[in-house]
Protein backbone atom coordinates (compact mmCIF):
# COMPACT_ATOMS: atom_id res chain seq x y z
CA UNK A 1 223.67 92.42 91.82
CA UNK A 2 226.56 89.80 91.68
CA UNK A 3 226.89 91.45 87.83
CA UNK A 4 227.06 94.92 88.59
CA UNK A 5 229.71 93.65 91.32
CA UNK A 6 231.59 91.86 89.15
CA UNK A 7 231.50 94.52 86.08
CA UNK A 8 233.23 97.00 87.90
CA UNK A 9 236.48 94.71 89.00
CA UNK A 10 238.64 95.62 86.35
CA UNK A 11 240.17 98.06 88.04
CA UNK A 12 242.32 98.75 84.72
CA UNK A 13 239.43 98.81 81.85
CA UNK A 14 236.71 100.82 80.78
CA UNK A 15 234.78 99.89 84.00
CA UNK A 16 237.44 101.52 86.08
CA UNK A 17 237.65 104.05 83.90
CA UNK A 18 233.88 105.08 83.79
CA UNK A 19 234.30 105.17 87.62
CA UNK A 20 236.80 107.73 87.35
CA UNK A 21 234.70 109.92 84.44
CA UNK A 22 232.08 109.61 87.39
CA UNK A 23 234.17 111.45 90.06
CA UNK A 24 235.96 113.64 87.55
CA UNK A 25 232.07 114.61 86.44
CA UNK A 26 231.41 115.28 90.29
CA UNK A 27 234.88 117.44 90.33
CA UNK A 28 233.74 119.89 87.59
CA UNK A 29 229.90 119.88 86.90
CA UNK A 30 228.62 118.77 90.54
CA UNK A 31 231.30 120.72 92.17
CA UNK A 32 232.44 123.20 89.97
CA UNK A 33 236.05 122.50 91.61
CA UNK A 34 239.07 124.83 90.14
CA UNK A 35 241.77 122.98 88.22
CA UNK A 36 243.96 122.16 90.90
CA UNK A 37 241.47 121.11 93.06
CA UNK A 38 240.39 118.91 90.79
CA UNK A 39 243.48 117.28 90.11
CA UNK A 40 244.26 116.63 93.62
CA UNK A 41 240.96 115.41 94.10
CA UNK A 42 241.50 112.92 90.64
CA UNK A 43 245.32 111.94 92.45
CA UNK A 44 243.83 110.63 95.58
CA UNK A 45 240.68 109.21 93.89
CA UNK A 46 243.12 107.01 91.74
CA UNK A 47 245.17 106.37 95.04
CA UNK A 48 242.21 104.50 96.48
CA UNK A 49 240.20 103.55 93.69
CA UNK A 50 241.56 100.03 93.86
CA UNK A 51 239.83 100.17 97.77
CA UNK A 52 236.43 100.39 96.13
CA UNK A 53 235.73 97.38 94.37
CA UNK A 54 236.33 94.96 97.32
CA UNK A 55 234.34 97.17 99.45
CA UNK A 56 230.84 97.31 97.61
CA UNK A 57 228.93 95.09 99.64
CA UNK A 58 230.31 97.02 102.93
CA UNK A 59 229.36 100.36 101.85
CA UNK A 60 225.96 101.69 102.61
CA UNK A 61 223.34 99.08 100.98
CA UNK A 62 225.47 97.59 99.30
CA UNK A 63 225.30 98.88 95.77
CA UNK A 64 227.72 99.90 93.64
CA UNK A 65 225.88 103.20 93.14
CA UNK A 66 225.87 103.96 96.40
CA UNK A 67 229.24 102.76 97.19
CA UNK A 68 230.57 104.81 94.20
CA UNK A 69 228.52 107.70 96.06
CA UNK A 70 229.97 107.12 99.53
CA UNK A 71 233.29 107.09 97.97
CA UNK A 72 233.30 109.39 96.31
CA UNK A 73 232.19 111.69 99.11
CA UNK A 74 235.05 110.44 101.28
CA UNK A 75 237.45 110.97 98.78
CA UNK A 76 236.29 114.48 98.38
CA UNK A 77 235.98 115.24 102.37
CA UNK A 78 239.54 113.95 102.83
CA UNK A 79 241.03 116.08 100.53
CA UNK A 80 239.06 119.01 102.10
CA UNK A 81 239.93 118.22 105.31
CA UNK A 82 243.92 117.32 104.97
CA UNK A 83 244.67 120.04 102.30
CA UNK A 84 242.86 122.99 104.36
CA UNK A 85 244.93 121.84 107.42
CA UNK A 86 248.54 122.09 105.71
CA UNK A 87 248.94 125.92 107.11
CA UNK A 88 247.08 128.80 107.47
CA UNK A 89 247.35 130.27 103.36
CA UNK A 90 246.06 127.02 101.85
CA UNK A 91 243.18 127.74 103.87
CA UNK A 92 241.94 130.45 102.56
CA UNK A 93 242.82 128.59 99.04
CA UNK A 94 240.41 125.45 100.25
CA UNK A 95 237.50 128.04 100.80
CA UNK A 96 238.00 130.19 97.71
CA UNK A 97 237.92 126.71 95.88
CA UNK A 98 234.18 126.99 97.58
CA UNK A 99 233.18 123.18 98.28
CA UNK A 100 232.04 122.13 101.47
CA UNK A 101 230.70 119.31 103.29
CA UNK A 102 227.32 120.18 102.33
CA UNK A 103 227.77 121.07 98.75
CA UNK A 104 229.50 117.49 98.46
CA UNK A 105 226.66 115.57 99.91
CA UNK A 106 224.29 117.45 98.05
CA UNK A 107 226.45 116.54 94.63
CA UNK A 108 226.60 112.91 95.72
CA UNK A 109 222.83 113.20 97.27
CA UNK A 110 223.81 111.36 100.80
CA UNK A 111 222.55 112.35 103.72
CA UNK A 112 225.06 113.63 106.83
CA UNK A 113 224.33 111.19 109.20
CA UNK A 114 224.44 108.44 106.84
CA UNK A 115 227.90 110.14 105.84
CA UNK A 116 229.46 110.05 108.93
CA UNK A 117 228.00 106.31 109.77
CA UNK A 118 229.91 104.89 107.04
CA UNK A 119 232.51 107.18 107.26
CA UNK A 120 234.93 105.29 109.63
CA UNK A 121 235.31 102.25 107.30
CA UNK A 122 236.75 104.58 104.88
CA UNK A 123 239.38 105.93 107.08
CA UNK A 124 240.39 102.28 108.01
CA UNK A 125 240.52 101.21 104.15
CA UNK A 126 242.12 104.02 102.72
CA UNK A 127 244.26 105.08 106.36
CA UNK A 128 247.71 103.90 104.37
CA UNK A 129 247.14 105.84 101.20
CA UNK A 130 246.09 109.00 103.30
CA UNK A 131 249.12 108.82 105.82
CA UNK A 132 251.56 108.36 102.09
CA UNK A 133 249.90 111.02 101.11
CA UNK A 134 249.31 113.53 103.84
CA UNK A 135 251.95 112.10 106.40
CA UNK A 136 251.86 110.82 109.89
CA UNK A 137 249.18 113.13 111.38
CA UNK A 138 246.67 112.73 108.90
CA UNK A 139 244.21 111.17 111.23
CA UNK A 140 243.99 114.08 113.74
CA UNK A 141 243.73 116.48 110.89
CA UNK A 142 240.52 114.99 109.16
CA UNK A 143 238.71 114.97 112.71
């Protein structure tokens, strides 16, 4: 375990960059997300990415797989969330785009309740990038 932990630190090398060929795998085969979608999904991934690594242990069981999942389902939820609650027309963009919470944990095979369990250390970790990203109310949009 201490090997897989320690494999995936370099947050700059072709660890951290089969991390992110993970997610962006998620984006457009699990997810089938548009282009833009995508992207934004790939900006705010790279935002927190750096979050990850530290966290392992404190994510689900503790495995990086897992973690990687969790994450990558937060990730994903956030940008849902905070991009569906900008105004009214982007909306109707975030449902065309046709992900939901479901079709996420499906993708990333976690279960709701787990979801929501682990949730909350997410929002704590990654609370600065979101409110940079998202602004000030960020928090009482993703409830």
């Amino acid at each position: 375990m201490e090997d897989t932990k320690s494999s995936v630190t370099t947050s700059g090398g072709t660890d951290g960059d089969a991390v992110e060929a993970r997610f962006n795998a998620l984006c457009k085969n699990g997810l089938s997300l548009d282009e833009k979608a995508c992207s934004n999904a790939t900006k705010l991934f790279k935002e927190t990415k750096h979050l990850l690594t530290p966290n392992v242990s404190a994510i689900g069981s503790g495995t990086l797989e897992e973690a990687e999942r969790f994450w990558f389902s937060f990730v994903l939820y956030s940008l849902k969330r905070l991009s569906e609650k900008v105004g009214e027309n982007t909306q109707h963009e975030s449902d065309e785009s046709g992900f939901s919470l479901c079709q996420i944990l499906r993708a990333t095979k976690l279960n709701i309740v787990d979801f929501f369990k682990e949730l909350p250390q997410f929002v704590v970790k990654a609370g600065p990038v979101l409110r940079n990203m998202y602004g000030e109310d960020w928090e009482t949009r993703l409830e």
